[in-house]
N, C-alpha and C. Protein backbone atom coordinates (compact mmCIF):
# COMPACT_ATOMS: atom_id res chain seq x y z
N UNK A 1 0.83 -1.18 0.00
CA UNK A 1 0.00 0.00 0.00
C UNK A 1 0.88 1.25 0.00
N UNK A 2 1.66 1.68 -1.06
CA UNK A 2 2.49 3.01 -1.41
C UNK A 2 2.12 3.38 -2.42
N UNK A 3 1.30 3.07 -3.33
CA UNK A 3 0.76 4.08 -3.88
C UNK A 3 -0.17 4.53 -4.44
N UNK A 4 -1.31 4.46 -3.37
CA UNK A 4 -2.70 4.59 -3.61
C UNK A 4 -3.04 6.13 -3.70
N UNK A 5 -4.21 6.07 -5.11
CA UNK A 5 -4.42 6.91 -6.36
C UNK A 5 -4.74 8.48 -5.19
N UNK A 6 -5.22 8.32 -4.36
CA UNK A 6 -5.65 9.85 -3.75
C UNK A 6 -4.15 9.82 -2.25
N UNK A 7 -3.44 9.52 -2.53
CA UNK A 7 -2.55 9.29 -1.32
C UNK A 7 -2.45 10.48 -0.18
N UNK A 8 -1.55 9.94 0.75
CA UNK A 8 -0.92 10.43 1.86
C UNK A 8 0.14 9.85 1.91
N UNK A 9 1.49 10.64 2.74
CA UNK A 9 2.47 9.74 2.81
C UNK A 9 2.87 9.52 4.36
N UNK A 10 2.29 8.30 4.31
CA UNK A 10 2.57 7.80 5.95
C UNK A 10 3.41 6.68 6.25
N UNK A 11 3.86 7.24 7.66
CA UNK A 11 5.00 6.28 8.05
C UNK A 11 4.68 6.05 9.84
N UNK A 12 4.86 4.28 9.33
CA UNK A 12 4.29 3.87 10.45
C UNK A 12 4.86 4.47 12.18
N UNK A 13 4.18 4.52 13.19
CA UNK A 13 4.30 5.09 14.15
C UNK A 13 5.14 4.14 15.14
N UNK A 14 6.88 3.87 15.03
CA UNK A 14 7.17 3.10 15.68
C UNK A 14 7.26 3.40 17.21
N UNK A 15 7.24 4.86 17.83
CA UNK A 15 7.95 5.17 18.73
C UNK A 15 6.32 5.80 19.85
N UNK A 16 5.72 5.39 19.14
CA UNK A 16 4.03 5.64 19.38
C UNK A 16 4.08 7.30 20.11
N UNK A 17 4.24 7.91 18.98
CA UNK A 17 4.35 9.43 19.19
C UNK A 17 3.09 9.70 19.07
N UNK A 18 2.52 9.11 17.97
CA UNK A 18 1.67 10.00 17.24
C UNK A 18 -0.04 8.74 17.79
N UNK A 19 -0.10 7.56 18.05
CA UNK A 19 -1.03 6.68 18.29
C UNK A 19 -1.32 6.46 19.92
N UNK A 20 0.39 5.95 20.33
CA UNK A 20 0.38 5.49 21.33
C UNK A 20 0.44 4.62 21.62
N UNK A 21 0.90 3.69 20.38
CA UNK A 21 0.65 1.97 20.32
C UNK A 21 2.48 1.69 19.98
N UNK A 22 3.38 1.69 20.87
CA UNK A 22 5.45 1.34 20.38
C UNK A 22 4.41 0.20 20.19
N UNK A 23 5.96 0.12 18.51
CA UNK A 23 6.20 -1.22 18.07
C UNK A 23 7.21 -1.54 19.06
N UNK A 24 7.67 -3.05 18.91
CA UNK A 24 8.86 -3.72 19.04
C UNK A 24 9.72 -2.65 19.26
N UNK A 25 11.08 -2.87 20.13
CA UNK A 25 12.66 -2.59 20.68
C UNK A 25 12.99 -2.09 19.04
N UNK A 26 13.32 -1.12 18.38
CA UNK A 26 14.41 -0.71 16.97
C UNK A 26 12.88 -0.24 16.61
N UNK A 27 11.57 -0.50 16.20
CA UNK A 27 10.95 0.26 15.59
C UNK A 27 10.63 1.66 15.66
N UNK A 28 11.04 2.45 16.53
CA UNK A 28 11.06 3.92 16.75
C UNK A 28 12.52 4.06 15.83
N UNK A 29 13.37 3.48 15.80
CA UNK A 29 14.32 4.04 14.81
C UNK A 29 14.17 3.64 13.19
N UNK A 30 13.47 2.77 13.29
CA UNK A 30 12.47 2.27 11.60
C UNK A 30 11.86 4.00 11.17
N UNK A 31 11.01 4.28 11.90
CA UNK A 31 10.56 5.49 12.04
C UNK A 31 11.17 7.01 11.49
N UNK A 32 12.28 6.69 12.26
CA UNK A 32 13.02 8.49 12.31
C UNK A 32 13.97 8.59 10.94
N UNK A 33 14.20 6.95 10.47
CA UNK A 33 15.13 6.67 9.00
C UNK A 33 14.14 7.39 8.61
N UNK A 34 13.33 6.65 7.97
CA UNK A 34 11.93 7.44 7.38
C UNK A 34 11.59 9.18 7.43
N UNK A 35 11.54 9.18 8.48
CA UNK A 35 11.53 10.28 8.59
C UNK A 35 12.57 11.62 8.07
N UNK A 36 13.68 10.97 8.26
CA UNK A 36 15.07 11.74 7.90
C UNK A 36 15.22 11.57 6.42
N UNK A 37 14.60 10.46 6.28
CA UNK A 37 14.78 10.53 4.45
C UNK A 37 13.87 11.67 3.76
N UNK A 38 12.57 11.69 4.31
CA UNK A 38 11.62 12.36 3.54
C UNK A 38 12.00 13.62 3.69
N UNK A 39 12.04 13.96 4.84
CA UNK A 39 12.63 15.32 5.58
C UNK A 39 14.07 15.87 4.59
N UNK A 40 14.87 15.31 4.23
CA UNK A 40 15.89 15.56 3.41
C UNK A 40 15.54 16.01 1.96
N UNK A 41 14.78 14.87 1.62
CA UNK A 41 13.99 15.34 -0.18
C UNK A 41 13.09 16.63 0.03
N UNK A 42 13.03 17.03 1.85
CA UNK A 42 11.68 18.36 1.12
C UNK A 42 10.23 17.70 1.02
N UNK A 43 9.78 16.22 1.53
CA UNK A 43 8.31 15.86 1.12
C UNK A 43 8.02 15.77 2.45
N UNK A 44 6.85 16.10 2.53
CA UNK A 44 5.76 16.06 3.83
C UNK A 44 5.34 14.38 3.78
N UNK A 45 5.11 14.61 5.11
CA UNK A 45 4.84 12.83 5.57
C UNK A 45 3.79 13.08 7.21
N UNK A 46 3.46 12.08 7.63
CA UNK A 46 2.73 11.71 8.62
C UNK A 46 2.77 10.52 9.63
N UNK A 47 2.47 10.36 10.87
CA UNK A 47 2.20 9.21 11.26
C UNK A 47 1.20 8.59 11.18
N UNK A 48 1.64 7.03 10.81
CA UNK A 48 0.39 6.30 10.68
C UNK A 48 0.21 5.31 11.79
N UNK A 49 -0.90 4.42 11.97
CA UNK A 49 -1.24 3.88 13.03
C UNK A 49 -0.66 2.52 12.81
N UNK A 50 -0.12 1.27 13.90
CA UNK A 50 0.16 -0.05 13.46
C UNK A 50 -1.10 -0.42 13.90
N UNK A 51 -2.30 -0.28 13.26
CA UNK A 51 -3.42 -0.78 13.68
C UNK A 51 -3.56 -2.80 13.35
N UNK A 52 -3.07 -3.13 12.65
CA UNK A 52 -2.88 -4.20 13.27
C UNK A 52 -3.29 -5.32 11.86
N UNK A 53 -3.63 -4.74 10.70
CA UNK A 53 -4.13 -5.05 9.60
C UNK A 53 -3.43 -5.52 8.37
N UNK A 54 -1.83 -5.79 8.48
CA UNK A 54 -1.21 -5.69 7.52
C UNK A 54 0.00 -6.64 8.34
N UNK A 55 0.78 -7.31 7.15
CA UNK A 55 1.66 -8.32 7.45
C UNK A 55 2.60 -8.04 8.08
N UNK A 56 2.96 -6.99 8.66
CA UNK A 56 3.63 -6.60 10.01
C UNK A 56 3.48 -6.85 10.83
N UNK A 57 2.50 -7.28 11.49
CA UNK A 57 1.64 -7.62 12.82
C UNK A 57 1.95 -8.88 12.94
N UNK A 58 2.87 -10.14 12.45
CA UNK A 58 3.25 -11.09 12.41
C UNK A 58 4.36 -10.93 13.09
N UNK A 59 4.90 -10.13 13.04
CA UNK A 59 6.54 -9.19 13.24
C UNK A 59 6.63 -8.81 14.58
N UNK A 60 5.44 -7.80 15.13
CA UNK A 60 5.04 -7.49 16.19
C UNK A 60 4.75 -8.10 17.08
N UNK A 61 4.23 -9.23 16.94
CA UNK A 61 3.68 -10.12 17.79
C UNK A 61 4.91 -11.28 17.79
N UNK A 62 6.09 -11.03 17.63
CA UNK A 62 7.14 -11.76 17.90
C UNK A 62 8.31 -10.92 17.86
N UNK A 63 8.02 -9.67 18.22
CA UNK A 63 8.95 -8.68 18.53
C UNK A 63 9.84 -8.32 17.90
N UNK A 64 10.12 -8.61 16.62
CA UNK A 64 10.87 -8.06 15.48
C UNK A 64 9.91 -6.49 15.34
N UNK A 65 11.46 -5.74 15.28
CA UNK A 65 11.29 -4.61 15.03
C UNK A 65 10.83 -3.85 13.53
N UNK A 66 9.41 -3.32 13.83
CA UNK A 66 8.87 -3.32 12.54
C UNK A 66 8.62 -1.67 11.88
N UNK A 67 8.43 -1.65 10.82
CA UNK A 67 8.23 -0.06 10.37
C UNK A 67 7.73 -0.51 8.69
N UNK A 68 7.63 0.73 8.74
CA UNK A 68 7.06 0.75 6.91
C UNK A 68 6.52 2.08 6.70
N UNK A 69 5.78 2.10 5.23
CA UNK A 69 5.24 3.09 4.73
C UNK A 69 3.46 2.94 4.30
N UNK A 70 2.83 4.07 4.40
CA UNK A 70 1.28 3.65 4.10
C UNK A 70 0.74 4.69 3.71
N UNK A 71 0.11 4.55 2.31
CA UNK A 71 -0.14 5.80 1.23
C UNK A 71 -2.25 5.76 1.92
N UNK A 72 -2.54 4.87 2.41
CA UNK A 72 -3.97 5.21 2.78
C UNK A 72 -4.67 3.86 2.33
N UNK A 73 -5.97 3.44 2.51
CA UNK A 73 -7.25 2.37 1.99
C UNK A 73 -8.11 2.84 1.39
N UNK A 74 -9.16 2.21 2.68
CA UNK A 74 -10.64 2.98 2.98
C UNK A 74 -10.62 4.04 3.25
N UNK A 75 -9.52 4.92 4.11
CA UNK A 75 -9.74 6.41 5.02
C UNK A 75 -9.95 7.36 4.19
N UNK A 76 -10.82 8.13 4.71
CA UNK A 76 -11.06 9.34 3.88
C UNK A 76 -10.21 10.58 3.75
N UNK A 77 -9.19 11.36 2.91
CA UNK A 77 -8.49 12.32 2.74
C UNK A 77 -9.27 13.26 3.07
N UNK A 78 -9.11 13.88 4.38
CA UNK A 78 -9.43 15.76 4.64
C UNK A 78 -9.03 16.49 4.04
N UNK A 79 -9.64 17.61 4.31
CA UNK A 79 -9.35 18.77 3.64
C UNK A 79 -7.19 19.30 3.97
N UNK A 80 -6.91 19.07 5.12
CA UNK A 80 -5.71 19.16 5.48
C UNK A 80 -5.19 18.56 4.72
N UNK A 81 -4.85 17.19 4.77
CA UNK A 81 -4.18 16.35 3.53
C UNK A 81 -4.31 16.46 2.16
N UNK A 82 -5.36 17.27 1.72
CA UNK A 82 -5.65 17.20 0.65
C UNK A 82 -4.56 18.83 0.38
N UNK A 83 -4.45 19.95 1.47
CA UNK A 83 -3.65 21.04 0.93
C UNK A 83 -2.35 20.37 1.40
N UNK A 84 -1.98 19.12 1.58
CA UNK A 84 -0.54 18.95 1.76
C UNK A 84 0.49 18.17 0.90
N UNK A 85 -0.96 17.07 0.42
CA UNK A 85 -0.38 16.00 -0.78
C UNK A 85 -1.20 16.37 -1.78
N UNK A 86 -2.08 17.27 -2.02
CA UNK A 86 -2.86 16.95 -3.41
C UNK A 86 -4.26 16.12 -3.48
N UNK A 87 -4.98 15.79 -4.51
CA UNK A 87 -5.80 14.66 -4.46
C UNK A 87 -7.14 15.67 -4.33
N UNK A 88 -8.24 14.85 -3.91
CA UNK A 88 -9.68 15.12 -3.58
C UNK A 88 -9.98 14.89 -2.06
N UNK A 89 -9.84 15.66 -1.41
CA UNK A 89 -10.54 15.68 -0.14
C UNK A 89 -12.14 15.41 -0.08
N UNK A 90 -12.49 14.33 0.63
CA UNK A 90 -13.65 13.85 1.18
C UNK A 90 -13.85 12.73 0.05
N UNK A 91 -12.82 11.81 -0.16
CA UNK A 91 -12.79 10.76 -1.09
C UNK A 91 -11.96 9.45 -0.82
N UNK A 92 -12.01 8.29 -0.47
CA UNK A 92 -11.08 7.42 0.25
C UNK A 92 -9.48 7.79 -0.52
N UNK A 93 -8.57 7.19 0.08
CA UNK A 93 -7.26 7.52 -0.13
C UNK A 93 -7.32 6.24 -1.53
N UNK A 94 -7.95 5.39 -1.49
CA UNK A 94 -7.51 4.50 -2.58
C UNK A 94 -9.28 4.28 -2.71
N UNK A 95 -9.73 4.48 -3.75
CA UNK A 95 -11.14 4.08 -3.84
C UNK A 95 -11.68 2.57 -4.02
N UNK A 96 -10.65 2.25 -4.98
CA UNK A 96 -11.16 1.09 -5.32
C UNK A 96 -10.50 -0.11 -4.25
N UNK A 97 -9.74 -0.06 -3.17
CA UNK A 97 -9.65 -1.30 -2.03
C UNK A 97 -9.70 -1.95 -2.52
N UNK A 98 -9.56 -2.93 -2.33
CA UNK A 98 -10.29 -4.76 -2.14
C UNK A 98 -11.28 -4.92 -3.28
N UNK A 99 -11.25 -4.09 -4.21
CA UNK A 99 -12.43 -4.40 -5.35
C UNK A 99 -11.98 -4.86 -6.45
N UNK A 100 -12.44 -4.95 -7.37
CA UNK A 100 -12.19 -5.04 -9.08
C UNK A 100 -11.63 -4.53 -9.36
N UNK A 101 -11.91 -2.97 -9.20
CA UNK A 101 -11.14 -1.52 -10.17
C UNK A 101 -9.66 -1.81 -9.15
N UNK A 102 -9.41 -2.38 -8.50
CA UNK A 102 -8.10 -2.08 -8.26
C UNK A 102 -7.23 -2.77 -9.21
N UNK A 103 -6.89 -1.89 -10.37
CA UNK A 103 -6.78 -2.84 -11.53
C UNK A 103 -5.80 -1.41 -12.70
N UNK A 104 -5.54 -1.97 -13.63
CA UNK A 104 -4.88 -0.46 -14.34
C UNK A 104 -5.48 -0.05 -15.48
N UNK A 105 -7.08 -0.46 -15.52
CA UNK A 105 -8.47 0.36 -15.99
C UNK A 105 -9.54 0.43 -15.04
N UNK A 106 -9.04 1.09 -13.97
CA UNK A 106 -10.18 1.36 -12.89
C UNK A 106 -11.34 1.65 -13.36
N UNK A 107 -11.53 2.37 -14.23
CA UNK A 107 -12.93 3.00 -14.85
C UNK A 107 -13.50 2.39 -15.40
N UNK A 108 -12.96 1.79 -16.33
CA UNK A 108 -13.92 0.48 -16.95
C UNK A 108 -14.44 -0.63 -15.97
N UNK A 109 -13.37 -0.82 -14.90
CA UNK A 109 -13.59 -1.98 -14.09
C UNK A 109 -14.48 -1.88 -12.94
N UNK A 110 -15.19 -0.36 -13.11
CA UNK A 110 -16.08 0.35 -11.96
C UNK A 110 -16.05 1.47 -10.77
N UNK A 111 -14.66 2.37 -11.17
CA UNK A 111 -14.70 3.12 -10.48
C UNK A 111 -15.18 4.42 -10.60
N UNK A 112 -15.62 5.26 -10.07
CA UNK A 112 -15.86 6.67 -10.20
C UNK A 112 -15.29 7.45 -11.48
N UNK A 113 -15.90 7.39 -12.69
CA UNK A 113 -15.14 8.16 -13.71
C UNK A 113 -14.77 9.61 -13.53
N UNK A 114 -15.40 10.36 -12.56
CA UNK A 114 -15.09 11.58 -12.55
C UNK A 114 -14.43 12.13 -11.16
N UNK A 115 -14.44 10.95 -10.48
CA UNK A 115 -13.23 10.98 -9.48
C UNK A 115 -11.75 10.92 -10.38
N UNK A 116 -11.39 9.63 -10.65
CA UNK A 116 -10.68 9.29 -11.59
C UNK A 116 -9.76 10.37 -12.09
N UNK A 117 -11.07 11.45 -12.99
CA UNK A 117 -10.35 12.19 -13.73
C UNK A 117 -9.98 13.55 -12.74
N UNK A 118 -10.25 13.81 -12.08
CA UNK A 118 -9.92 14.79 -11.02
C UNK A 118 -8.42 14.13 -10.51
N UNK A 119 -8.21 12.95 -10.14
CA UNK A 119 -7.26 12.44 -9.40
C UNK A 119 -6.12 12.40 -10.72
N UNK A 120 -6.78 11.70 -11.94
CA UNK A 120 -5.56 11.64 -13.18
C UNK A 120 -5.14 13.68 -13.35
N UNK A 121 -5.95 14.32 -12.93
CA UNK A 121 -5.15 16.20 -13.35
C UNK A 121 -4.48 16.32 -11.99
N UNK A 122 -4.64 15.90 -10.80
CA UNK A 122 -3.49 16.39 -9.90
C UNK A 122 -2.22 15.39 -9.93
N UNK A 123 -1.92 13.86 -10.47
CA UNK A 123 -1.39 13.09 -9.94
C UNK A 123 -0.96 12.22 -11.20
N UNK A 124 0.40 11.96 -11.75
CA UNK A 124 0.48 10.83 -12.81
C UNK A 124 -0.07 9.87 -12.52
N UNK A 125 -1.23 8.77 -13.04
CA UNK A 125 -1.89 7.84 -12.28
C UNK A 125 -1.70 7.03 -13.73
N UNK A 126 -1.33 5.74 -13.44
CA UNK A 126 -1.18 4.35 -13.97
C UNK A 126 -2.21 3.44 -14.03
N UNK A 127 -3.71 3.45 -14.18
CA UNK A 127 -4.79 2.85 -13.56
C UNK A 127 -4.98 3.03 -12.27
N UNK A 128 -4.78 2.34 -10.90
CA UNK A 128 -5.33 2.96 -9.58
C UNK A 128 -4.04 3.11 -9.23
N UNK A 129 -2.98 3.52 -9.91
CA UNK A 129 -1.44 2.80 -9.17
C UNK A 129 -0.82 4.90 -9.40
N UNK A 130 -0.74 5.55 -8.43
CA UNK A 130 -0.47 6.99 -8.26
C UNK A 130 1.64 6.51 -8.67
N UNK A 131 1.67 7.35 -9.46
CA UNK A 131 3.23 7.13 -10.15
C UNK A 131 4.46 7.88 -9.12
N UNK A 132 3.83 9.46 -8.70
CA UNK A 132 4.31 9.91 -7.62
C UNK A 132 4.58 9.79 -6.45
N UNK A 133 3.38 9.05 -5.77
CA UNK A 133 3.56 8.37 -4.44
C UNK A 133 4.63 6.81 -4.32
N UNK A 134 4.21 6.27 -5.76
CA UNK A 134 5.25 4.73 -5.70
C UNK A 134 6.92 5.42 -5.62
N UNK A 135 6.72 6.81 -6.41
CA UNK A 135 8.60 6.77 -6.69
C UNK A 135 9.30 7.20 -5.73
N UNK A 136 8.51 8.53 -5.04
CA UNK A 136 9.22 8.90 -3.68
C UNK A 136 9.10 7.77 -2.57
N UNK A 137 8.11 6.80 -2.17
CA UNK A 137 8.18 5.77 -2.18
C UNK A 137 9.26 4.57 -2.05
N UNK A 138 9.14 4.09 -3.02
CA UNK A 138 10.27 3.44 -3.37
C UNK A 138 11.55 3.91 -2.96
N UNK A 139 12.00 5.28 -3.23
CA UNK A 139 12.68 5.60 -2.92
C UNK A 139 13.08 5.26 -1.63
N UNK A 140 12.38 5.52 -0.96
CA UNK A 140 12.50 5.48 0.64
C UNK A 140 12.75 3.88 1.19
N UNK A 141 11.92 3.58 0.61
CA UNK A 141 12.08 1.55 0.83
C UNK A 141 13.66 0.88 0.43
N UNK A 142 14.10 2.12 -0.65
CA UNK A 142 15.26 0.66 -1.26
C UNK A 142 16.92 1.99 -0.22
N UNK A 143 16.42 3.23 0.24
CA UNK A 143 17.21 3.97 0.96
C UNK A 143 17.32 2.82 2.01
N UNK A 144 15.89 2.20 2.88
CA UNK A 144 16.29 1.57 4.21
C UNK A 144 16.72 0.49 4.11
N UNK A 145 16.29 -0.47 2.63
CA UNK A 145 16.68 -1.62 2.49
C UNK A 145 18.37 -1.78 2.48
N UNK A 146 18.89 -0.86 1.69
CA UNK A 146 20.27 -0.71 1.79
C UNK A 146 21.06 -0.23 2.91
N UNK A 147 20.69 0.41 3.72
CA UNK A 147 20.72 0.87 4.85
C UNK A 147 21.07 -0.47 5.94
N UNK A 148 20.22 -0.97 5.82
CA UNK A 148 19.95 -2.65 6.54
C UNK A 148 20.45 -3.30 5.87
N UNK A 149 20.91 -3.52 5.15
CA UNK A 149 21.61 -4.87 4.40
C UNK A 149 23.38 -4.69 4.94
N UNK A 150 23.45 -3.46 5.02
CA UNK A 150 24.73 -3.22 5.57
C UNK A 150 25.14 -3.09 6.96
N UNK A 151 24.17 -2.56 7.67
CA UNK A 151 24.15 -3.31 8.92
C UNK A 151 22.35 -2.94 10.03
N UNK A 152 22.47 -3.59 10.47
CA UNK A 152 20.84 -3.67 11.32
C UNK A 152 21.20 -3.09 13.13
N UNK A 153 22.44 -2.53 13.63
CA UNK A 153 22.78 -2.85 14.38
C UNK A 153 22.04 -1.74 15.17
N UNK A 154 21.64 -0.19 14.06
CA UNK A 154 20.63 1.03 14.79
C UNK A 154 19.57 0.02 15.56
N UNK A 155 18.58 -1.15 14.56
CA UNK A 155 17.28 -1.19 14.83
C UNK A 155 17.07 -2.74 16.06
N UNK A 156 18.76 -3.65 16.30
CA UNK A 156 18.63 -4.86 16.86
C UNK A 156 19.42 -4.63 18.64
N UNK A 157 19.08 -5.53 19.10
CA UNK A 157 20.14 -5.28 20.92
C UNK A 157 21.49 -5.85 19.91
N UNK A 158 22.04 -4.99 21.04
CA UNK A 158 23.46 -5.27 20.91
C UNK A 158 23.48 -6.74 21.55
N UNK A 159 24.66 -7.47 20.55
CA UNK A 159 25.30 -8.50 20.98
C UNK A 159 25.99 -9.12 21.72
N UNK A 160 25.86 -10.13 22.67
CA UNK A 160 26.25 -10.16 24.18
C UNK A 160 27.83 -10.59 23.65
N UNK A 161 28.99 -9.66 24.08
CA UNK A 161 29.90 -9.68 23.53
C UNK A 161 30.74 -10.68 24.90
N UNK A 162 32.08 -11.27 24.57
CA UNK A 162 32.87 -11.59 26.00
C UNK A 162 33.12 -10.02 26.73
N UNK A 163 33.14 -8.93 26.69
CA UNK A 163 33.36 -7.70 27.35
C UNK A 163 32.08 -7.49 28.09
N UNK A 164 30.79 -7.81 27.56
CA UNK A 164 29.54 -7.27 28.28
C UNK A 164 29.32 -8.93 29.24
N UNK A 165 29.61 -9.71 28.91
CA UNK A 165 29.24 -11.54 29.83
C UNK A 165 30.09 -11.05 30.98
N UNK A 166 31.62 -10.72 30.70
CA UNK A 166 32.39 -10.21 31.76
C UNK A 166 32.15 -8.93 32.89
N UNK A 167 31.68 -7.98 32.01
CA UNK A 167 30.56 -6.80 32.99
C UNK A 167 29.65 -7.28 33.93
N UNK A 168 28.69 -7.98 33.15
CA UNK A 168 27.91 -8.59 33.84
C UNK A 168 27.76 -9.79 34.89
N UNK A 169 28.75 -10.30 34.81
CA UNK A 169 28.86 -11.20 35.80
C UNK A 169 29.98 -10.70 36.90
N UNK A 170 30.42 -9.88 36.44
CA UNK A 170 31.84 -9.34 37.33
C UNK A 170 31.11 -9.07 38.80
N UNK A 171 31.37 -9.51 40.08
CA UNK A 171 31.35 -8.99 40.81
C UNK A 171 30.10 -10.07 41.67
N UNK A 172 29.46 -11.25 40.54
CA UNK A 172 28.85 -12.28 41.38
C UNK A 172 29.74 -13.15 41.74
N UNK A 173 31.21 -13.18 41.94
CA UNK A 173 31.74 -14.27 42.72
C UNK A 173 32.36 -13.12 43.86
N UNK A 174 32.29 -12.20 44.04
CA UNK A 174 32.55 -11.27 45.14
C UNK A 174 34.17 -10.20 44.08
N UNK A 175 34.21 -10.67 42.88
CA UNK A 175 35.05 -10.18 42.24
C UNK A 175 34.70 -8.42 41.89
N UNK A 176 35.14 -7.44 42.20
CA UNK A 176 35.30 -6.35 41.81
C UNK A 176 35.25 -5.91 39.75
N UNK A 177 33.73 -5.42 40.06
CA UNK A 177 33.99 -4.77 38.08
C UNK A 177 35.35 -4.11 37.93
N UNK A 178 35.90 -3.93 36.86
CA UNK A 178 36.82 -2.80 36.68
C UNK A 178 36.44 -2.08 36.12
């Protein structure tokens, strides 16, 4: 879900600033990457909720530290979002959901033709697939993916090293830490 046709650009709420719901130990720093990326290009962004609906919640519920990005569904774009990203305010962020038209002839396949064309004059649109939201997008996904491939060590516990086993046990046989 990055790049649905009436978007927003949201990023999940690891550090539960904005919900109140922390992910997992590293997902507040899933978060602030995100954040620092968009923040750098100049694009406005938001927090979104880990409401619990999406294949992350597999992650969560076994404490892997989770984050991502979320352009919108069902929710309806306000008038606010609508002067921040563009689009039609008082219109779901992706109309066609879970339907048919989610397809790359929405209109034929049943969506709102004159939504559609309101959304095709603010937004390069590909059938329901928004071209602008996938690239900055993307962008951002293959910034963290690379990011993490090189090392994970911001978002995981540190590794119980022989220096930290030795800290930690120092001083249960009556031995003095140094």
């Amino acid at each position: 879900m990055v790049s649905s046709p009436n978007f927003t650009r949201g990023i999940y709420d690891g550090d539960g600033s904005d919900f109140g719901l922390v992910g997992p130990e590293g997902s507040a720093q899933i978060e602030a990457e995100f954040e620092s990326h968009f923040t750098n290009k100049g694009l406005p962004f938001q927090g979104t909720e880990f409401s619990g609906r999406s294949d992350y919640q597999a992650f969560i519920n076994n404490g892997i530290p989770s984050g991502g990005l979320f352009t919108g569904a069902e929710g309806i774009k306000t008038e606010e979002e609508a002067a921040i990203y563009g689009g039609v305010a008082g219109e779901q962020h992706d109309p066609c959901y879970h339907q048919a038209c989610d397809s790359f002839t929405p209109v034929r396949d049943g969506a709102d033709a004159e939504l559609y064309a309101a959304l095709d004059a603010d937004y390069p649109l590909v059938g329901n697939v928004n071209l602008e939201a996938l690239d900055t997008n993307a962008d951002a996904i293959a910034h963290l993916t690379a990011k993490y491939a090189i090392s994970t060590a911001s978002v995981t516990r540190p590794a119980i090293t022989a220096s930290t086993t030795t800290a930690a046990t120092a001083g249960r046989d009556g031995d003095a830490a140094a």
